[in-house]
PDB file of N, CA and C in Angstrom:
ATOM      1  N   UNK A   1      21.904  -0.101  -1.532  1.00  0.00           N
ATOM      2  CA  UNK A   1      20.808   0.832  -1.547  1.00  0.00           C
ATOM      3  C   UNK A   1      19.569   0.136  -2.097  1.00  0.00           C
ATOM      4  N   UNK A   2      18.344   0.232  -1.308  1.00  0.00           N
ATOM      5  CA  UNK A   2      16.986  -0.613  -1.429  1.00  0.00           C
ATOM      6  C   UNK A   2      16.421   0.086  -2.612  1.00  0.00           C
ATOM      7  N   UNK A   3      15.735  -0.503  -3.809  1.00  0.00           N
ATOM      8  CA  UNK A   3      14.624   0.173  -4.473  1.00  0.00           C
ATOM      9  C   UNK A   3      13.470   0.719  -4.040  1.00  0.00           C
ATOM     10  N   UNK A   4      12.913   1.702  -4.243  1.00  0.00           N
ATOM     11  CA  UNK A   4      11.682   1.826  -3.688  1.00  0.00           C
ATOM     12  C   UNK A   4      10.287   1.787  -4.564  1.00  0.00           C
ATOM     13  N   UNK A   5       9.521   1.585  -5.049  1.00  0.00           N
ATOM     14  CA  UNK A   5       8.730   1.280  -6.119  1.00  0.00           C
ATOM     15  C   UNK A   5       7.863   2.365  -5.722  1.00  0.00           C
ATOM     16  N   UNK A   6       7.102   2.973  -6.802  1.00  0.00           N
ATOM     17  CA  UNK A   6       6.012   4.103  -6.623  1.00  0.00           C
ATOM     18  C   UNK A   6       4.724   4.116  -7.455  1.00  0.00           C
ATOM     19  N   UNK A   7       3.658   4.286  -6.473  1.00  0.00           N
ATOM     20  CA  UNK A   7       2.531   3.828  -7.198  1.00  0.00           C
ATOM     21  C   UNK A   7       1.591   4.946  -6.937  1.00  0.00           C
ATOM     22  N   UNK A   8       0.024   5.306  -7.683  1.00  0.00           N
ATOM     23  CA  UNK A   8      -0.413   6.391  -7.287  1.00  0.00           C
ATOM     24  C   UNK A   8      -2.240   5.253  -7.019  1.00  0.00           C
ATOM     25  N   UNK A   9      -2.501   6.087  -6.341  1.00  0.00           N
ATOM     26  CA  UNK A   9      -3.851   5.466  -5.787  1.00  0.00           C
ATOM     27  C   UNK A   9      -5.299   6.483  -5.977  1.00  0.00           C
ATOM     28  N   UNK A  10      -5.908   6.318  -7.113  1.00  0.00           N
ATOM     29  CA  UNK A  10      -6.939   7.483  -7.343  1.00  0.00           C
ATOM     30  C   UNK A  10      -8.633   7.299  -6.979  1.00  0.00           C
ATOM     31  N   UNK A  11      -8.988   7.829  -7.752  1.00  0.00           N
ATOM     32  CA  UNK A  11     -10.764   7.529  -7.648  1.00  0.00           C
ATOM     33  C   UNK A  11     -11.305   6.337  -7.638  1.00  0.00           C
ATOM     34  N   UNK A  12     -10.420   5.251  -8.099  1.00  0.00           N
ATOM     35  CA  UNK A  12     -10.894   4.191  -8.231  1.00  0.00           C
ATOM     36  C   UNK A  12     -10.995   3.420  -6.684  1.00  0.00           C
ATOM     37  N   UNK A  13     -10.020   3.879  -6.085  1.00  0.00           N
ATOM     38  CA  UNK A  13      -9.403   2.848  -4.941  1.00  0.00           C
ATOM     39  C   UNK A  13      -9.274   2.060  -5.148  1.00  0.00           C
ATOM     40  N   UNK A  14      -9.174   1.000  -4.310  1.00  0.00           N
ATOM     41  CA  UNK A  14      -8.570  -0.437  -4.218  1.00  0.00           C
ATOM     42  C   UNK A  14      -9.300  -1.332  -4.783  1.00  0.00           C
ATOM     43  N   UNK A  15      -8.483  -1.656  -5.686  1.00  0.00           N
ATOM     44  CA  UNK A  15      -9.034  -2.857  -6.803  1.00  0.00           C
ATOM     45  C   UNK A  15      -8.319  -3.946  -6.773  1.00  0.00           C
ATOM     46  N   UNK A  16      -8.945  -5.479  -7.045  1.00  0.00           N
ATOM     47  CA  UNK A  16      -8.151  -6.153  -7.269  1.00  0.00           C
ATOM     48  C   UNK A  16      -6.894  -5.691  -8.778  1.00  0.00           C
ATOM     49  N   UNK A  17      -7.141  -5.268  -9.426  1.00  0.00           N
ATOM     50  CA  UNK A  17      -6.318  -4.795 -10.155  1.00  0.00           C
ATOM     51  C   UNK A  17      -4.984  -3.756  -9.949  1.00  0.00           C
ATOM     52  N   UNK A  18      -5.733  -2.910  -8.325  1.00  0.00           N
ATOM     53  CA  UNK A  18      -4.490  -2.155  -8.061  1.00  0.00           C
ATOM     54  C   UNK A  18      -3.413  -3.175  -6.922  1.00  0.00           C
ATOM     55  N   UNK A  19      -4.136  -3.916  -6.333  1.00  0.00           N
ATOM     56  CA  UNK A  19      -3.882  -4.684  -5.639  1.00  0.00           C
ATOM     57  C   UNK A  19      -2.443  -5.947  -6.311  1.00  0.00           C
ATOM     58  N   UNK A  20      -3.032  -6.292  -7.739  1.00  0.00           N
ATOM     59  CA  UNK A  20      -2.311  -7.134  -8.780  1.00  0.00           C
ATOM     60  C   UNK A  20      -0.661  -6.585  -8.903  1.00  0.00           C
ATOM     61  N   UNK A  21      -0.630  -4.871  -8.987  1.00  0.00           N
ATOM     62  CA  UNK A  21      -0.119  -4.755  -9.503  1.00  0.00           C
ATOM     63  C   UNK A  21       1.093  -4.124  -8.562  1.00  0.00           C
ATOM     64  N   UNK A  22       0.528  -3.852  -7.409  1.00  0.00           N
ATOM     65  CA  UNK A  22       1.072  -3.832  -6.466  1.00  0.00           C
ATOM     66  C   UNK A  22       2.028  -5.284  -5.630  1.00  0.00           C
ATOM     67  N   UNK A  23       1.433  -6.052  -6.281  1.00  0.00           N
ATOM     68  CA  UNK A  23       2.248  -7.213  -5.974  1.00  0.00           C
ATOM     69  C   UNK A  23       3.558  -8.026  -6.904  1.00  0.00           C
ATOM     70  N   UNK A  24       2.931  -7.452  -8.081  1.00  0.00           N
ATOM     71  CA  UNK A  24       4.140  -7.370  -9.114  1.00  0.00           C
ATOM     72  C   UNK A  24       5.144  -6.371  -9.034  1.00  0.00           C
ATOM     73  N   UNK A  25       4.625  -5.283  -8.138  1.00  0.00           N
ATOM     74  CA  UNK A  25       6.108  -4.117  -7.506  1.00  0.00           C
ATOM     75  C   UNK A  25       6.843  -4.785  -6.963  1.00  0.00           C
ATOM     76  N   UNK A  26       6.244  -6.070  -5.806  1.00  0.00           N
ATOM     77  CA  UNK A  26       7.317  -6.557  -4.596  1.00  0.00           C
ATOM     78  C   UNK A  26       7.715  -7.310  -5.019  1.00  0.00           C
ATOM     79  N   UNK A  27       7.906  -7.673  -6.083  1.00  0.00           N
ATOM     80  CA  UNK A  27       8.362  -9.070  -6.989  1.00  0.00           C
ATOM     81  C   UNK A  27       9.868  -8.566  -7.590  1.00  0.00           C
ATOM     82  N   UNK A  28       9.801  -6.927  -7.906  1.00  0.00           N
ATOM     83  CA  UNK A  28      11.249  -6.528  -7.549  1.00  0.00           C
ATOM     84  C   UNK A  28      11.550  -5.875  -6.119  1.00  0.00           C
ATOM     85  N   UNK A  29      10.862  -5.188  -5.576  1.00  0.00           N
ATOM     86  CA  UNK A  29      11.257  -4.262  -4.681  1.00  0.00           C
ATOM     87  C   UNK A  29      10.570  -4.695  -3.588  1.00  0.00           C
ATOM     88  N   UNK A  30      11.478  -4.487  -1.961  1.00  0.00           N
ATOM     89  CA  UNK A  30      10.959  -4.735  -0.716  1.00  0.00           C
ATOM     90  C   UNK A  30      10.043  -3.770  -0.084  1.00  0.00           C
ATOM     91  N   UNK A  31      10.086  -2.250  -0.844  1.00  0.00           N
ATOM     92  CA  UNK A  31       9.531  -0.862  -0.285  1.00  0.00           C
ATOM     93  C   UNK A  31       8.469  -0.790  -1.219  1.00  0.00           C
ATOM     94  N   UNK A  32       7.540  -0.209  -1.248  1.00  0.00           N
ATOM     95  CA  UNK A  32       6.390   0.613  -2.330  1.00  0.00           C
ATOM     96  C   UNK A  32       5.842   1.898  -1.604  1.00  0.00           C
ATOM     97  N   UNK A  33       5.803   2.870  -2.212  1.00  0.00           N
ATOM     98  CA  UNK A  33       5.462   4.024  -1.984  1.00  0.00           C
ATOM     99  C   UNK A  33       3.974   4.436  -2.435  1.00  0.00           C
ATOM    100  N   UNK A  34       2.982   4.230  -1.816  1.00  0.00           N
ATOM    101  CA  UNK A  34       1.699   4.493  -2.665  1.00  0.00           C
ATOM    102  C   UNK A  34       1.195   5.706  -2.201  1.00  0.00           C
ATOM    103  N   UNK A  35       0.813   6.940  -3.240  1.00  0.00           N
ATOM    104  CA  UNK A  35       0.458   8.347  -3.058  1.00  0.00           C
ATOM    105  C   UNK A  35      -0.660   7.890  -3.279  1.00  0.00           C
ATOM    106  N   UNK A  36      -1.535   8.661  -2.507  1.00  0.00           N
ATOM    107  CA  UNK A  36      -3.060   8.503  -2.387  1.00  0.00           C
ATOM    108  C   UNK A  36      -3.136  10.010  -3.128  1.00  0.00           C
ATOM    109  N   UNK A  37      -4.062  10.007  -4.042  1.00  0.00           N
ATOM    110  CA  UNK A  37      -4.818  11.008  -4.493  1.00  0.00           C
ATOM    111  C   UNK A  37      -6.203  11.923  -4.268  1.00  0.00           C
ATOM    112  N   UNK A  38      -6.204  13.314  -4.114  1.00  0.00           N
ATOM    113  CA  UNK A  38      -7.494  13.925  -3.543  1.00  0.00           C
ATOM    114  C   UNK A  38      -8.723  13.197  -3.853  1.00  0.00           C
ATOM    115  N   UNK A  39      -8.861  12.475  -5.136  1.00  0.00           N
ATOM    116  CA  UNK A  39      -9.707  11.764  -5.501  1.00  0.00           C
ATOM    117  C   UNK A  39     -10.314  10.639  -4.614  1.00  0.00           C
ATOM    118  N   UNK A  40      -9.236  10.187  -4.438  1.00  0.00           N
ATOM    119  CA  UNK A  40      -9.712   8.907  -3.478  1.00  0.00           C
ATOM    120  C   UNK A  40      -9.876   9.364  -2.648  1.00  0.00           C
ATOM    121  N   UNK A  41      -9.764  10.007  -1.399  1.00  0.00           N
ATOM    122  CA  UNK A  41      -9.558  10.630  -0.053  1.00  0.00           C
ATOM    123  C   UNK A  41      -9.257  11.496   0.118  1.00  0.00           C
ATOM    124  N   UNK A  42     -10.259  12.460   1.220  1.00  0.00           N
ATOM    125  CA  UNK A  42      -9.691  14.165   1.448  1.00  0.00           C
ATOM    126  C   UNK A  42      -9.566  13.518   2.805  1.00  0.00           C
ATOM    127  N   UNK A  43      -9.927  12.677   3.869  1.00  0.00           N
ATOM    128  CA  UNK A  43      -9.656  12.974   5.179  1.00  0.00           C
ATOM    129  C   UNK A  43      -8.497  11.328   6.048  1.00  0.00           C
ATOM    130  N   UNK A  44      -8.302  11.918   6.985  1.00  0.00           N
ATOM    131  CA  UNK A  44      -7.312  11.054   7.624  1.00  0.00           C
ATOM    132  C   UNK A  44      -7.853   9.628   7.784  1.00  0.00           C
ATOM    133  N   UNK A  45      -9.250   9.772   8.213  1.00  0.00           N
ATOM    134  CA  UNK A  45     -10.141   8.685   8.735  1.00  0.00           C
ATOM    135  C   UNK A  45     -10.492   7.521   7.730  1.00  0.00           C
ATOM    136  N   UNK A  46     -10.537   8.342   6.307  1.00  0.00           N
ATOM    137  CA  UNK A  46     -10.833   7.229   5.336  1.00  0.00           C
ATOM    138  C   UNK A  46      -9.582   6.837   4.673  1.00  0.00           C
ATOM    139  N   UNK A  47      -8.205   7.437   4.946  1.00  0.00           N
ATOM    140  CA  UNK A  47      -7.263   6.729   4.688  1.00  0.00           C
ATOM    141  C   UNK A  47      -6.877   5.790   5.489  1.00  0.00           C
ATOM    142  N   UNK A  48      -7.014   5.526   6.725  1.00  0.00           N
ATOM    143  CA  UNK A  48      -7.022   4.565   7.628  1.00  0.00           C
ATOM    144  C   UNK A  48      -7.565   3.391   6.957  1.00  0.00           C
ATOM    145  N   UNK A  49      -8.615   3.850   6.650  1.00  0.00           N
ATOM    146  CA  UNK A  49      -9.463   2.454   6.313  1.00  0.00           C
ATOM    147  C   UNK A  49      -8.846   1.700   4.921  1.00  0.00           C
ATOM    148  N   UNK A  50      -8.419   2.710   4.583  1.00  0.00           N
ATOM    149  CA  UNK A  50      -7.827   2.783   3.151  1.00  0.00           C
ATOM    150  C   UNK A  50      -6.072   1.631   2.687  1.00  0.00           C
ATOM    151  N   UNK A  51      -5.784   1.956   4.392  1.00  0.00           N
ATOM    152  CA  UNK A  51      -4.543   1.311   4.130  1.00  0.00           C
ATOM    153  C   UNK A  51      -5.047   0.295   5.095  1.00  0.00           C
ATOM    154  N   UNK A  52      -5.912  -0.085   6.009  1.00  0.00           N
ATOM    155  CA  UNK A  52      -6.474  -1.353   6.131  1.00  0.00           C
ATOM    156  C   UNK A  52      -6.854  -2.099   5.659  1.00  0.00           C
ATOM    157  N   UNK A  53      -7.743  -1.814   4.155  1.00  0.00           N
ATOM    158  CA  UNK A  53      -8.090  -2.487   3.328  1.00  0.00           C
ATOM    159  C   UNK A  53      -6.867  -3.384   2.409  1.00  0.00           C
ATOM    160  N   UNK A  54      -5.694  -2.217   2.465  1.00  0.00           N
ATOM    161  CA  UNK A  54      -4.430  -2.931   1.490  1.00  0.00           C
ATOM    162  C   UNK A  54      -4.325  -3.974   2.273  1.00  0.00           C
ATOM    163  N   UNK A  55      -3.817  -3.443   3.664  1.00  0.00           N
ATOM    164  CA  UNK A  55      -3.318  -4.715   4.568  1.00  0.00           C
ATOM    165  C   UNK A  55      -3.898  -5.892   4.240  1.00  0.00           C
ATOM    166  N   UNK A  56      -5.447  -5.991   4.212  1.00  0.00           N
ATOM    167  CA  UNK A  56      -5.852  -7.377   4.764  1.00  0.00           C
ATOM    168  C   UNK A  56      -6.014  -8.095   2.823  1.00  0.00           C
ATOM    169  N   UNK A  57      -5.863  -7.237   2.241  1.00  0.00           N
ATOM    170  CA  UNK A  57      -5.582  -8.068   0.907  1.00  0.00           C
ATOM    171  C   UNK A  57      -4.885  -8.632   0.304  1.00  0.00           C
ATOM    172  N   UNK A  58      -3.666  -7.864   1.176  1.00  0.00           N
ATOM    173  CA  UNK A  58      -2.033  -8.327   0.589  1.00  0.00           C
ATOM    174  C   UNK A  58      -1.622  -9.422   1.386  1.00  0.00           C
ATOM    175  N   UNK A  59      -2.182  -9.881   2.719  1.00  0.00           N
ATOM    176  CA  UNK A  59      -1.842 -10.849   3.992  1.00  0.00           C
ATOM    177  C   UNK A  59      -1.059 -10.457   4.643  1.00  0.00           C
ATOM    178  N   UNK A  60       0.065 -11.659   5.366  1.00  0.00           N
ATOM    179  CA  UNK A  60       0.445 -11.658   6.698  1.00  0.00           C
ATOM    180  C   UNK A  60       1.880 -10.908   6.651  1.00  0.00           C
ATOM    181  N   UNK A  61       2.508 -10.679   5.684  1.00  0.00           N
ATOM    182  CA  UNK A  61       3.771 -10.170   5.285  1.00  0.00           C
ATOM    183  C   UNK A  61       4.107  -9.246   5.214  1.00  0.00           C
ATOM    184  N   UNK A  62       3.417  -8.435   5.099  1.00  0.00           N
ATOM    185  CA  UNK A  62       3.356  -6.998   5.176  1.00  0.00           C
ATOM    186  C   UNK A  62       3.310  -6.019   6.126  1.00  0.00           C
ATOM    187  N   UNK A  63       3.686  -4.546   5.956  1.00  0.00           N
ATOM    188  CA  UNK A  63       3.471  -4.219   7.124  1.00  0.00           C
ATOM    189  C   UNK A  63       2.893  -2.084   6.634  1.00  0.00           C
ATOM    190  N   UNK A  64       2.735  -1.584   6.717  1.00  0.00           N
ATOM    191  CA  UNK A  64       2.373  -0.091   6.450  1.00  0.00           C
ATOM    192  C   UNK A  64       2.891   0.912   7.038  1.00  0.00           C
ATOM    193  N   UNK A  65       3.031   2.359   6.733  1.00  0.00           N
ATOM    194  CA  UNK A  65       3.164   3.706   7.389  1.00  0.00           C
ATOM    195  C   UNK A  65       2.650   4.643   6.937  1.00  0.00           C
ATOM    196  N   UNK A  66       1.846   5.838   7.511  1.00  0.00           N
ATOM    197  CA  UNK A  66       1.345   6.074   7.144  1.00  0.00           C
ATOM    198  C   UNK A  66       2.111   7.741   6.998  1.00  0.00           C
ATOM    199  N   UNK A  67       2.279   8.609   6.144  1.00  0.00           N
ATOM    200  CA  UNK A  67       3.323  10.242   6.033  1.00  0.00           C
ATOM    201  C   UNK A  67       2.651  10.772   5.241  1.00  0.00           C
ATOM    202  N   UNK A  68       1.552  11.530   6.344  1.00  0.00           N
ATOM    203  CA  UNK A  68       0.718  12.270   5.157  1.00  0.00           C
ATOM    204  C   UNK A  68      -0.474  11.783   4.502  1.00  0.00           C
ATOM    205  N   UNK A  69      -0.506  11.731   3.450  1.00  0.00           N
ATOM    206  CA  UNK A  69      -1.096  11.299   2.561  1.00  0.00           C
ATOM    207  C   UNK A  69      -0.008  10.021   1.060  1.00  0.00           C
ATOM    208  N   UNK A  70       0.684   9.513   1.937  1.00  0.00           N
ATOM    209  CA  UNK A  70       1.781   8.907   1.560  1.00  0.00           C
ATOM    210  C   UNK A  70       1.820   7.184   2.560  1.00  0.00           C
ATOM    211  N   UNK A  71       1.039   6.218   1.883  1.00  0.00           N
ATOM    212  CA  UNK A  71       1.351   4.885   2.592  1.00  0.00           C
ATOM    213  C   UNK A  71       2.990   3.851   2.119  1.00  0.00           C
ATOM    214  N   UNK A  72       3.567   3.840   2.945  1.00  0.00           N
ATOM    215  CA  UNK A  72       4.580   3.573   2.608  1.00  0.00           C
ATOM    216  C   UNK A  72       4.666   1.619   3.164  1.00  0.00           C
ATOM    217  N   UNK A  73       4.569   0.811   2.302  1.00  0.00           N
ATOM    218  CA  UNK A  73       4.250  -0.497   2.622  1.00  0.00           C
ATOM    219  C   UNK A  73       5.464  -1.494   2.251  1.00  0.00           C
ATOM    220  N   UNK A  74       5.823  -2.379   3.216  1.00  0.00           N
ATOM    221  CA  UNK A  74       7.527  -3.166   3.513  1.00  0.00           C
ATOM    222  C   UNK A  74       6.779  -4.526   3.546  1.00  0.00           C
ATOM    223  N   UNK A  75       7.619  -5.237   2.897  1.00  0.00           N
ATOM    224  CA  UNK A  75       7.353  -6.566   2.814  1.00  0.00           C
ATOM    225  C   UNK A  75       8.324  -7.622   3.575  1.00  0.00           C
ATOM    226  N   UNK A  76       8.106  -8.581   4.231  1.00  0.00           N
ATOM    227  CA  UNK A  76       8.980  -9.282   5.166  1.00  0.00           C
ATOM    228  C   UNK A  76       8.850 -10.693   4.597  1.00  0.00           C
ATOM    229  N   UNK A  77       9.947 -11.019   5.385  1.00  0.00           N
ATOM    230  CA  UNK A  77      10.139 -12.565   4.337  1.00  0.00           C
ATOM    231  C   UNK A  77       8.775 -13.775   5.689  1.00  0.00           C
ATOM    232  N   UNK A  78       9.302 -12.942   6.652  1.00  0.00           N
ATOM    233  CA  UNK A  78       7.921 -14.172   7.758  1.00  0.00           C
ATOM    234  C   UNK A  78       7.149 -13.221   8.132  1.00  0.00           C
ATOM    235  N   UNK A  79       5.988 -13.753   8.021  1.00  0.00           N
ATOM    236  CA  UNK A  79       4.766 -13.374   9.054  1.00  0.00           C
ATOM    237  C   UNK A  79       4.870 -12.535  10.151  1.00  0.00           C
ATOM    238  N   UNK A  80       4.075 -11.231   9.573  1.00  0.00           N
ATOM    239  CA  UNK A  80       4.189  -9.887  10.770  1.00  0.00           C
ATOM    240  C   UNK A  80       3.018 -10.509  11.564  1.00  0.00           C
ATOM    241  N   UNK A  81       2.281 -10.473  11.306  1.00  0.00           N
ATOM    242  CA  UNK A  81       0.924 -10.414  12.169  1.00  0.00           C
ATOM    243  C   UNK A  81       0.217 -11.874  11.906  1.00  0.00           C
ATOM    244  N   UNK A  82      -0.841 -12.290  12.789  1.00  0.00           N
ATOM    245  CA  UNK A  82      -1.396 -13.773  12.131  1.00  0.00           C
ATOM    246  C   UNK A  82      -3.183 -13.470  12.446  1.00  0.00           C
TER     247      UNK A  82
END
């Protein structure tokens, strides 16, 4: 049974700091669960951008889903995308 790590994402958005610490999740766990908060985002459109922004910070390994207001982000051992 996989761990799943859980993180919350607020007013601040994406910081290198949330970003930091998010990478110290996958350092145990292959799953992370990040809840986006009303704060950060009321609409679909700026969560898009929102979990685009993770993408291109975290690199090529990664991959996203999006449930809700719920980004659910998997880490792979090779290169999803280049």
């Amino acid at each position: 049974m996989t761990k799943v790590g859980h993180i919350q994402l607020g007013k601040q958005g994406v910081t290198d700091n949330f970003i930091q610490t998010l990478k110290d999740h996958f350092k145990k766990q292959s799953n992370v669960r990040i809840s986006v908060l009303r704060s950060c985002c009321r609409d679909k459109e700026e969560l898009k951008k929102i979990t685009l922004e993770i993408l291109e910070k975290l690199g090529n390994h990664y991959t996203t889903k999006t449930i809700g207001y719920v980004i659910a982000v998997k880490k792979w051992r090779k290169a999803v995308r280049e």
